[in-house]
Protein backbone atom coordinates (compact mmCIF):
# COMPACT_ATOMS: atom_id res chain seq x y z
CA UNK A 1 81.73 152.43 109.48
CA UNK A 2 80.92 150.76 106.27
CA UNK A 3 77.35 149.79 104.97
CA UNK A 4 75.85 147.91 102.10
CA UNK A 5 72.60 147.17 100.45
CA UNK A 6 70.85 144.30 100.92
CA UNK A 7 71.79 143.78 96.60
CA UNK A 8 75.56 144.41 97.16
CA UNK A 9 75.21 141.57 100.24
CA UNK A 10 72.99 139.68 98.05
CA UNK A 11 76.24 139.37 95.56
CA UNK A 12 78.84 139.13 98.04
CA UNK A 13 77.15 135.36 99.62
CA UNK A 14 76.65 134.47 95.58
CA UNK A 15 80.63 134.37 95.33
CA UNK A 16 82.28 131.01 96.42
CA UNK A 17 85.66 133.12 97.04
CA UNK A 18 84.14 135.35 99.84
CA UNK A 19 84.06 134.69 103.39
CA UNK A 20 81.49 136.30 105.51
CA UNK A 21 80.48 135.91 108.90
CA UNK A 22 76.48 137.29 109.09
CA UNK A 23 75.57 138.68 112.49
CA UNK A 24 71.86 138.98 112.93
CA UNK A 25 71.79 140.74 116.13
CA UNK A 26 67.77 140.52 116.22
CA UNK A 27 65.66 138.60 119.29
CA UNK A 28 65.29 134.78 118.67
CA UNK A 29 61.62 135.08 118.23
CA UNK A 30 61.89 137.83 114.93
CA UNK A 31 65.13 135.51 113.72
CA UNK A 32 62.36 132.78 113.78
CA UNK A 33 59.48 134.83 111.33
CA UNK A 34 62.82 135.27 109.37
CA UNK A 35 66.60 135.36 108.70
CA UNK A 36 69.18 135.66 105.82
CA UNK A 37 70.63 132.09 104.88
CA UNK A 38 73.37 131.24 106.80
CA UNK A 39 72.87 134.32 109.18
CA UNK A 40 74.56 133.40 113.36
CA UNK A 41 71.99 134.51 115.85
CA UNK A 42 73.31 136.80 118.66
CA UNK A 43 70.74 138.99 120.20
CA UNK A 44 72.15 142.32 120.84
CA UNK A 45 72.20 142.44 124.46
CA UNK A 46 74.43 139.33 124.49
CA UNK A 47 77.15 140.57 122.08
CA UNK A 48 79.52 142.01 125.21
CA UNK A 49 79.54 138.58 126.67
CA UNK A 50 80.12 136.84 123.56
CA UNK A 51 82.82 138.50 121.92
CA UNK A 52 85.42 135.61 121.62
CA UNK A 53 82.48 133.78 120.20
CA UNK A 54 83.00 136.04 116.63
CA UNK A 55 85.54 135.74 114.32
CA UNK A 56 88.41 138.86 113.68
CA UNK A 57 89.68 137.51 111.14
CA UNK A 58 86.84 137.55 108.57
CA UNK A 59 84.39 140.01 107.22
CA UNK A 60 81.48 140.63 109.55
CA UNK A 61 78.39 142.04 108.46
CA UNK A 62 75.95 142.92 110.88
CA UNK A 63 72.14 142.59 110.65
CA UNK A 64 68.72 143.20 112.26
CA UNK A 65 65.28 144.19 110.86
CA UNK A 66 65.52 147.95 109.79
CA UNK A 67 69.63 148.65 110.51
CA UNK A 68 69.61 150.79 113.43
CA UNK A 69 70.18 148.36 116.00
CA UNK A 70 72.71 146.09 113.72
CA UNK A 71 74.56 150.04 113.75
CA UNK A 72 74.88 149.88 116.75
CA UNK A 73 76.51 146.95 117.29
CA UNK A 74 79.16 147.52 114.03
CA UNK A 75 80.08 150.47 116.26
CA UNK A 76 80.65 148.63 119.21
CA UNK A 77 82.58 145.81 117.59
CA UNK A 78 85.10 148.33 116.11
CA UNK A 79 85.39 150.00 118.73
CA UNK A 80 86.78 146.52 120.36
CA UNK A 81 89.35 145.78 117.81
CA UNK A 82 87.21 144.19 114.81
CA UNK A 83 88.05 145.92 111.39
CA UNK A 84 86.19 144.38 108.79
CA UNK A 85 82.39 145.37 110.07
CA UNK A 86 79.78 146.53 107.81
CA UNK A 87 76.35 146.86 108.54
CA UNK A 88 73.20 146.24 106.35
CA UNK A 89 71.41 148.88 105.53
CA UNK A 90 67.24 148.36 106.01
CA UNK A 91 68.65 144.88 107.59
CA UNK A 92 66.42 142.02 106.63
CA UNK A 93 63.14 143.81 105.77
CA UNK A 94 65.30 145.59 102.81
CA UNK A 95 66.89 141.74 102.33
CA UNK A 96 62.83 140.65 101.30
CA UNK A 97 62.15 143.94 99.41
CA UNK A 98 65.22 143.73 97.48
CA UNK A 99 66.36 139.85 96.95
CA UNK A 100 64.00 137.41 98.69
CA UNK A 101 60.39 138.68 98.20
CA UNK A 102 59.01 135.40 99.16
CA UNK A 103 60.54 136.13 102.76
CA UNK A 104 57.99 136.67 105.43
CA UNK A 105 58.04 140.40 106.83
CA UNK A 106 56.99 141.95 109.78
């Protein structure tokens, strides 16, 4: 499974040529306290169920607050016949240490 840092994501959303689809697998009332711009909502539990809902044919990048959980669901989604998945590593608490300090944190 590939990873990144919240920097290397950080550069990836600056370039106008790259398409990413942002997965923030989180509960809605953490996404609320905070989220990466442009970031699609999808708790984790829901993810079986929603499946035709995500996109195969573009770069996914999974997120949640420390990585672990955001893991787990860039293992399940290869293991159902997405390619491009990376996950975040430190999710969006290393997003407001490393490129949005004015983020709120919890």
């Amino acid at each position: 499974m590939k990873t990144m840092t919240a920097s290397e994501l950080s550069l990836l959303i600056e370039n106008p040529d790259t398409t990413l689809f942002l997965l923030d697998v989180r509960e809605p009332q953490e996404f609320e306290i905070c989220h990466i711009p442009n970031s699609q909502l999808m708790p984790m539990q829901s993810i079986p169920n929603r499946l035709d809902q995500l996109p195969k044919d573009t770069a996914i990048i999974t997120i949640c607050h420390h990585g672990m959980r955001s893991q787990q669901v860039a293992q399940f989604l290869l293991q159902n016949g997405f390619n491009d998945i990376t996950n975040l590593i430190g999710g969006v608490n290393a997003w407001a240490a490393d490129v949005d300090r004015l983020m709120p944190t919890y």
